[in-house]
N, C-alpha and C. Protein backbone atom coordinates (compact mmCIF):
# COMPACT_ATOMS: atom_id res chain seq x y z
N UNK A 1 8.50 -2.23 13.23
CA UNK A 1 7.88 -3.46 12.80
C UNK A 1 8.97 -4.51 12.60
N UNK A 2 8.56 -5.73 13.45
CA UNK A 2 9.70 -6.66 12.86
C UNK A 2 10.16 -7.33 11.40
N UNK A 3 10.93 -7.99 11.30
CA UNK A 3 11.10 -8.12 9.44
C UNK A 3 9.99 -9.11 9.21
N UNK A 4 9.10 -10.20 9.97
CA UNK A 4 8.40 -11.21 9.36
C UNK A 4 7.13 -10.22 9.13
N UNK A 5 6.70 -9.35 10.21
CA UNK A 5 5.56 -8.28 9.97
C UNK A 5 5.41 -7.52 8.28
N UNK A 6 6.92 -6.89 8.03
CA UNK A 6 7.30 -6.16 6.62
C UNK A 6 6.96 -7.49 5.71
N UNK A 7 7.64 -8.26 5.44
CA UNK A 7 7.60 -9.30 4.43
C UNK A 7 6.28 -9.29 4.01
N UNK A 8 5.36 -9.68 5.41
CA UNK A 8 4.07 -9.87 5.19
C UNK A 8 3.39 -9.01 5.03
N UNK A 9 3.49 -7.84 5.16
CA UNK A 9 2.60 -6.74 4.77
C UNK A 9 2.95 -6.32 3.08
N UNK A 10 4.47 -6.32 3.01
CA UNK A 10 4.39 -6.53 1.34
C UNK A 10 4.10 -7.42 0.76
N UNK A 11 3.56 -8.43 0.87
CA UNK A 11 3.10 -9.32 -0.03
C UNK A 11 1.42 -8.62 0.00
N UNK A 12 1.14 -8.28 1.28
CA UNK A 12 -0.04 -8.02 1.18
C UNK A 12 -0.87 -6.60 0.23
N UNK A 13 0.39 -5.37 0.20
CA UNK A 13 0.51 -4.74 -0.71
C UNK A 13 0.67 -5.00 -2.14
N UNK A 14 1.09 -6.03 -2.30
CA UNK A 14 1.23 -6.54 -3.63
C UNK A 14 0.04 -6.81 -4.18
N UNK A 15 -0.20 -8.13 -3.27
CA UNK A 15 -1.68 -8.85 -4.11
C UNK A 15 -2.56 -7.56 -4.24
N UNK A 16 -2.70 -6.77 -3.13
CA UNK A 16 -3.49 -5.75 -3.67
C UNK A 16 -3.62 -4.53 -4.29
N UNK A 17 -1.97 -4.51 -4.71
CA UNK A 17 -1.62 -3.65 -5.77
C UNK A 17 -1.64 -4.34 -7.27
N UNK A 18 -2.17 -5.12 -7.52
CA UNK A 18 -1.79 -6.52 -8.46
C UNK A 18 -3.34 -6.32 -9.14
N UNK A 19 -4.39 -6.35 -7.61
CA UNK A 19 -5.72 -5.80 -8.06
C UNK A 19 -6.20 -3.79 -8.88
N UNK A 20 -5.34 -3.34 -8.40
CA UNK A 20 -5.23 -2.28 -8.78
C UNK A 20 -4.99 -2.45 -9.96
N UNK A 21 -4.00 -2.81 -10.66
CA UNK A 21 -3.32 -2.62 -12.30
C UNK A 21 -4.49 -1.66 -13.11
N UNK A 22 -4.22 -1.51 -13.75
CA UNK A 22 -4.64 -0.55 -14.73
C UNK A 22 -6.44 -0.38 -14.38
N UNK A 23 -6.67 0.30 -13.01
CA UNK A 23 -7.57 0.72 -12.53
C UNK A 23 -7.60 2.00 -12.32
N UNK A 24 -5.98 2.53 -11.86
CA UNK A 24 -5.92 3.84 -11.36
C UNK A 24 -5.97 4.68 -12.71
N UNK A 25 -6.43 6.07 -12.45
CA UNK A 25 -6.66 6.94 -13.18
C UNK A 25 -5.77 7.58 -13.78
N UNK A 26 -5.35 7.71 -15.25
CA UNK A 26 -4.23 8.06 -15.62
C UNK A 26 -4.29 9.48 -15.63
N UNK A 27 -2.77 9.66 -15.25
CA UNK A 27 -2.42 10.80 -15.26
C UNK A 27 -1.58 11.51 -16.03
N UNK A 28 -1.22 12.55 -16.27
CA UNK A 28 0.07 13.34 -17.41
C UNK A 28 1.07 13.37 -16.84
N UNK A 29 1.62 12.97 -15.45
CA UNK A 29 3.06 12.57 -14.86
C UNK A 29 3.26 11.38 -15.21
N UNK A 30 2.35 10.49 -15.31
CA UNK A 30 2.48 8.97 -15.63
C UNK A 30 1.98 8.31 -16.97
N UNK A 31 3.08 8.63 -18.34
CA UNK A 31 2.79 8.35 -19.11
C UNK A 31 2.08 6.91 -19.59
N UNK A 32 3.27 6.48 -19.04
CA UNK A 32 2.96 4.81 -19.09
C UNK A 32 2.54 4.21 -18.17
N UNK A 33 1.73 4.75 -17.14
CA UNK A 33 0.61 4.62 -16.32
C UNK A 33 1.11 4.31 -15.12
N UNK A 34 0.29 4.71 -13.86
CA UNK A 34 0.75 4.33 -12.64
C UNK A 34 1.01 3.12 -12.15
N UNK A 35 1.59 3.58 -11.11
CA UNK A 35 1.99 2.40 -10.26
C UNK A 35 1.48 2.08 -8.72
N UNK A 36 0.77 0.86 -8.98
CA UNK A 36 -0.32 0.53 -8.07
C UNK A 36 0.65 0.50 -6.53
N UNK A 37 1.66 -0.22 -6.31
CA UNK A 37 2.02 -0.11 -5.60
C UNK A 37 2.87 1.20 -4.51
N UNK A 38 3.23 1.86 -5.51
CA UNK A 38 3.22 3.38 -4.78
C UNK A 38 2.48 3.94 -4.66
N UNK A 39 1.08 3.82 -5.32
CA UNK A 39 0.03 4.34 -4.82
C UNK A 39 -0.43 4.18 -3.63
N UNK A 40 -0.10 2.82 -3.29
CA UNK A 40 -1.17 1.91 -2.20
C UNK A 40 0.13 2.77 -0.55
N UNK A 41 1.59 2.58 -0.91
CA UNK A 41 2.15 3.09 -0.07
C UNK A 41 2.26 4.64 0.65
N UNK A 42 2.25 5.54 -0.77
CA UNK A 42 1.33 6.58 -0.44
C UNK A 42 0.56 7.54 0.23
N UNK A 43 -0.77 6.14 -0.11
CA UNK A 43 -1.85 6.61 0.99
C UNK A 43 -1.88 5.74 2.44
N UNK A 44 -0.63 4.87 2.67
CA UNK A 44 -0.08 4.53 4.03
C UNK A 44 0.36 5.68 4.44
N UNK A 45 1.05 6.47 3.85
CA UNK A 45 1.89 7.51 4.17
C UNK A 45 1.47 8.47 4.29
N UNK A 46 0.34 8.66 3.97
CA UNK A 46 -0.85 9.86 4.06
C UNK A 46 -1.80 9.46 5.60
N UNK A 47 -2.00 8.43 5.15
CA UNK A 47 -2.72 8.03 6.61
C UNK A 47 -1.99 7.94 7.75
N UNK A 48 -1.07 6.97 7.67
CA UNK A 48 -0.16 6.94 9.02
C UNK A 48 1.25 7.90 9.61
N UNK A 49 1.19 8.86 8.97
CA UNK A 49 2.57 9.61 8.65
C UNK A 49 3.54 9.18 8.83
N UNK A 50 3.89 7.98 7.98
CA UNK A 50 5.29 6.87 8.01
C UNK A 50 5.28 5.99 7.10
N UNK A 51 6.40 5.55 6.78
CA UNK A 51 6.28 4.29 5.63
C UNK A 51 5.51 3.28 6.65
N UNK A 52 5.32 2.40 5.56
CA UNK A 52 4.65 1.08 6.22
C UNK A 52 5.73 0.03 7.03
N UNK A 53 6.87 0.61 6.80
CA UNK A 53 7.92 -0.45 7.61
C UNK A 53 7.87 0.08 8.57
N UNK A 54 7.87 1.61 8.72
CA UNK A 54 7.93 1.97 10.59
C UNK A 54 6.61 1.96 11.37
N UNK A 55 5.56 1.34 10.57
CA UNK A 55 4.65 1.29 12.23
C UNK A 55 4.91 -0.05 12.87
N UNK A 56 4.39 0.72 14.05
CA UNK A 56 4.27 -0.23 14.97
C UNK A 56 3.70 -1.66 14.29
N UNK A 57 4.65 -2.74 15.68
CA UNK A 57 3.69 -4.39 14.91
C UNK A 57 2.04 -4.65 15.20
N UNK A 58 1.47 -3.66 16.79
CA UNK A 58 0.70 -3.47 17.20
C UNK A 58 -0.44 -3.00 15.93
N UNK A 59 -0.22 -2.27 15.32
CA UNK A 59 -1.05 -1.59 14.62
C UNK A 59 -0.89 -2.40 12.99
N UNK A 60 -0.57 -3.56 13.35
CA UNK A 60 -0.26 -4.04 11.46
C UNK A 60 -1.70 -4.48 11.15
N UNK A 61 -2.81 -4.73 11.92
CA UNK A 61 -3.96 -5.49 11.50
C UNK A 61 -4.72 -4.12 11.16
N UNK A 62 -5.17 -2.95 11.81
CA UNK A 62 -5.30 -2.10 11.55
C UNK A 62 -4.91 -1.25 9.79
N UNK A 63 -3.22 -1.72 9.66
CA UNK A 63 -2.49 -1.32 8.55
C UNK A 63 -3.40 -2.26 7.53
N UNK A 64 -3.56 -3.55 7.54
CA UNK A 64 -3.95 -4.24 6.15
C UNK A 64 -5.44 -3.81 6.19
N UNK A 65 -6.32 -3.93 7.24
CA UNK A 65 -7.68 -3.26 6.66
C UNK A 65 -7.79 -1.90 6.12
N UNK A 66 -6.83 -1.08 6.24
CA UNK A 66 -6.41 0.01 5.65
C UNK A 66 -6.35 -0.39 4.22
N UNK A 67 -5.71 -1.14 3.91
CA UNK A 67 -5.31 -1.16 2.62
C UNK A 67 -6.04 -1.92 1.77
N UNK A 68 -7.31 -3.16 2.57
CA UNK A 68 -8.51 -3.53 2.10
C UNK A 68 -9.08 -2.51 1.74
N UNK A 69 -9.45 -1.54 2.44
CA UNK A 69 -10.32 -0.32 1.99
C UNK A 69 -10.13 0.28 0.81
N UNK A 70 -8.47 0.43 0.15
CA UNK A 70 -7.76 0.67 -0.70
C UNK A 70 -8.89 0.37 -2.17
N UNK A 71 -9.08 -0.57 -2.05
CA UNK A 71 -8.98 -1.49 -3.15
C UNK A 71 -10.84 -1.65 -3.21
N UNK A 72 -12.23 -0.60 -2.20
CA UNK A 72 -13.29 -0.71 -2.35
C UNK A 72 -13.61 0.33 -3.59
């Protein structure tokens, strides 16, 4: 992925890790509660078997409705 693709996909992780905040379900590893944004990367990483910086630029529109879904 090129660097303007990354930039923009983390911001896009953000805002919608931002919506997450104290939504996710606490857990006993996470005292002081999770973190939306490793969550959201995660389940990139679960889905795409890669961080979100190595996919393809082809597949970045694909990547953010992914991560709309995130957040239903």
């Amino acid at each position: 992925m090129n660097e303007a693709n990354k930039k923009s996909v983390w911001r896009f992780i953000q805002k919608h890790g931002d919506f997450l905040k104290d939504k996710l379900e606490p857990h006993p590893n996470h005292p002081n509660g999770r973190n939306p944004y490793a969550h959201i990367c995660l389940l990139i990483n679960q889905k795409f078997s890669c961080s979100y910086k190595d996919i393809s630029d082809e597949k970045v529109e694909q990547l953010k409705r992914f991560i709309l879904s995130i957040n239903k």
